[in-house]
Protein backbone atom coordinates (compact mmCIF):
# COMPACT_ATOMS: atom_id res chain seq x y z
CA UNK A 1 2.19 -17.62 -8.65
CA UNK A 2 3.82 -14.46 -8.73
CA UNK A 3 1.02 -12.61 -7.56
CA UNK A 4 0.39 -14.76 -4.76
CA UNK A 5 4.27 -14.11 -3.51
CA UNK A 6 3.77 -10.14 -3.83
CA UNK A 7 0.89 -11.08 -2.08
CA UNK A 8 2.52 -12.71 1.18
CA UNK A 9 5.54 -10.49 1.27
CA UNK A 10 2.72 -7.80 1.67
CA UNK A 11 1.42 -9.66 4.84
CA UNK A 12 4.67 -10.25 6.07
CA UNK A 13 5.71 -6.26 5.74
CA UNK A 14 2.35 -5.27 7.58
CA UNK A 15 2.51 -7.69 10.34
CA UNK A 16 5.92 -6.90 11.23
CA UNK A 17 5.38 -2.93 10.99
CA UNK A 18 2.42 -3.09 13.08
CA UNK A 19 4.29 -5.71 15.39
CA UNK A 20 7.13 -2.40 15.52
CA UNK A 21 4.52 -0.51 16.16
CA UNK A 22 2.59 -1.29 18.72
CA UNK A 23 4.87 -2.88 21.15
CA UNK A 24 5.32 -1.53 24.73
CA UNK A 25 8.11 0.09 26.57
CA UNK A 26 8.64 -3.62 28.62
CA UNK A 27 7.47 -5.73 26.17
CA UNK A 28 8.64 -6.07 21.94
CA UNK A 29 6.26 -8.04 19.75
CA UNK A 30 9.83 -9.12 18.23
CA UNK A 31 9.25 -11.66 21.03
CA UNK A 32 6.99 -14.76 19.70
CA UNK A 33 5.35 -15.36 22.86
CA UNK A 34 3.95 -11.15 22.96
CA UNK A 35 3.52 -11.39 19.49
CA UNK A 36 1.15 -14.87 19.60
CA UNK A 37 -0.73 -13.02 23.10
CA UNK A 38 -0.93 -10.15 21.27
CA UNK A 39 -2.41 -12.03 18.25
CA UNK A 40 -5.02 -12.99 20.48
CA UNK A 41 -5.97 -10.09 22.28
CA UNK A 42 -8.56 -7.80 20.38
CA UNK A 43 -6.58 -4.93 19.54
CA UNK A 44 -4.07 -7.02 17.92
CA UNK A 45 -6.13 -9.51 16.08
CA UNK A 46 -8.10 -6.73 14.59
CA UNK A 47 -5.48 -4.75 12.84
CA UNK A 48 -4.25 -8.23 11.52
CA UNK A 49 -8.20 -9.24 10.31
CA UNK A 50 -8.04 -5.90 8.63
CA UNK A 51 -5.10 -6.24 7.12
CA UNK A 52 -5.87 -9.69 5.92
CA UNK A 53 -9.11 -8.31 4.62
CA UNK A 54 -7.67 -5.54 2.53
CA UNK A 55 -5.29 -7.53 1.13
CA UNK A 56 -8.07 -9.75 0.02
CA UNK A 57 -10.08 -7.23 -1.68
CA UNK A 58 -6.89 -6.12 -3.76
CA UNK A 59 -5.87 -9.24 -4.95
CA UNK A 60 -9.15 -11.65 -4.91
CA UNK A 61 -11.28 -9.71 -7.47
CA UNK A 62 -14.20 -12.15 -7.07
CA UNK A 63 -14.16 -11.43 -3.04
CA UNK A 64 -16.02 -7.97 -3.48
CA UNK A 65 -18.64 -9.46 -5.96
CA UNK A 66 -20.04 -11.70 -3.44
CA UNK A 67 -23.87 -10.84 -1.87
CA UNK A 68 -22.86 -9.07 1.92
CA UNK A 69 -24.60 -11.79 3.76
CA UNK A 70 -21.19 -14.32 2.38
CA UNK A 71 -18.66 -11.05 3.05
CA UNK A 72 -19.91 -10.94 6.33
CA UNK A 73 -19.87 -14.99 6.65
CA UNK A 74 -16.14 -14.67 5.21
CA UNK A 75 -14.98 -12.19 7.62
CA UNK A 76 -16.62 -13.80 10.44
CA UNK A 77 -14.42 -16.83 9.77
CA UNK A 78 -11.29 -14.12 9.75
CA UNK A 79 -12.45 -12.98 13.03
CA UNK A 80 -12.16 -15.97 14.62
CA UNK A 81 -9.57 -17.69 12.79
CA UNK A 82 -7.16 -15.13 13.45
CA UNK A 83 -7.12 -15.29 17.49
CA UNK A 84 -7.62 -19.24 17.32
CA UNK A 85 -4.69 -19.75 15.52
CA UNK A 86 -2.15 -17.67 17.59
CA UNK A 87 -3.97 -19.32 20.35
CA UNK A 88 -3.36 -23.06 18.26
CA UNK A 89 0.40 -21.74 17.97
CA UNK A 90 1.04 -20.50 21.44
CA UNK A 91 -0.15 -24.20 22.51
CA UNK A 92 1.88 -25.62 19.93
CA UNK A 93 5.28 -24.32 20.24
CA UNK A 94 5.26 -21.53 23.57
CA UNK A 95 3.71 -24.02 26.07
CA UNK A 96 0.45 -22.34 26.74
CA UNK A 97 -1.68 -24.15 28.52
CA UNK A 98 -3.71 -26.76 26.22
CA UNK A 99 -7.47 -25.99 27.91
CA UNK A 100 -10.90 -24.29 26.99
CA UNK A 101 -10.88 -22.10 29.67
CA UNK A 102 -6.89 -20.42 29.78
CA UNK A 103 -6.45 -20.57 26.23
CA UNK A 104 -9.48 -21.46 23.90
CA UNK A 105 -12.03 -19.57 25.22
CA UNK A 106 -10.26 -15.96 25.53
CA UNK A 107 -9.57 -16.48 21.69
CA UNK A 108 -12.95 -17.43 20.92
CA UNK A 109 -14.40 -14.30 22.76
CA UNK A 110 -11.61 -12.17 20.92
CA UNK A 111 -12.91 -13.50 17.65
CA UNK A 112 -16.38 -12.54 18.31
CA UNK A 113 -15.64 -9.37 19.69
CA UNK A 114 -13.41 -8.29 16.59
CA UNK A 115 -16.32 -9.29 14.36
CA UNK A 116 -18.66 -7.58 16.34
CA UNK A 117 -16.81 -4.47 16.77
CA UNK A 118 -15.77 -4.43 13.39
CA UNK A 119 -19.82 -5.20 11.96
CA UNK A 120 -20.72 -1.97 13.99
CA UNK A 121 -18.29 0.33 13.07
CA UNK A 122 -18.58 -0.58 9.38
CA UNK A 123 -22.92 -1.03 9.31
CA UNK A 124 -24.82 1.86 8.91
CA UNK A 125 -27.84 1.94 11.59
CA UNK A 126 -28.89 5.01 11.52
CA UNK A 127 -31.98 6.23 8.68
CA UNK A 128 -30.90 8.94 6.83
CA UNK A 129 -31.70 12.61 8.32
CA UNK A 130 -33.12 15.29 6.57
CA UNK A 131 -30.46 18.28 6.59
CA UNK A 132 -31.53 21.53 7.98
CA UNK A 133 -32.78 23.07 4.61
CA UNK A 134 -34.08 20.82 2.71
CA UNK A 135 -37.58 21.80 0.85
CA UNK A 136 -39.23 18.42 2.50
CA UNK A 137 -37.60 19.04 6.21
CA UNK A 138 -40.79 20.13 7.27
């Protein structure tokens, strides 16, 4: 149990540094309504899937024993839990809009674009080059 506390107080100290910041001159992500558009927007949903994810691989040792094709199953559901439920809250308790199109469907598309940025930046694509001086460079 008490891991599990260090563990959310850890959350709760990243999400509101970030939250400090990143705000803008006009707008504070002290405010709930910035913070839950922010939330959804990809930008902020990533830094708040990565944090989410490195606090997972500290504290769930079983997490980074899993085969990659359930990682990348895991952080797909991250991806686009994250947006959908500052979407879910914004509808809930900041009067957004309850439809697919204003409110559902931007956080869906944020999900899937965090997931897809985040598989390309962390996927190596590229075959490994021979270095200039290497006996078999040809």
């Amino acid at each position: 149990m008490r891991r599990g506390w260090r563990a959310l107080m850890l959350v709760v100290v990243v999400l509101v540094g970030v939250a400090a910041c990143t705000g803008t001159q006009s707008e504070s992500l002290t405010d709930w309504s910035v913070f839950l558009r922010w939330l959804t927007e990809p930008g902020g949903g990533a830094i708040v899937v990565g944090a989410l994810l490195s606090i997972g691989y500290e504290y769930i040792p079983k997490l980074s024993e899993l085969l990659p094709k359930w990682r990348r199953l895991i952080f797909f559901g991250i991806c686009l839990a994250i947006p959908l439920i500052g979407a879910g809250l914004g509808i809930w308790t900041d009067g957004w809009p309850a439809t697919w199109r204003e409110t559902l469907w931007p956080a869906l598309l944020t999900g899937v674009i965090i997931f897809g940025s985040g598989t390309i930046t962390h996927t190596p694509r590229l075959p490994d080059a021979p270095l200039p001086g290497d006996a078999d460079a040809g």
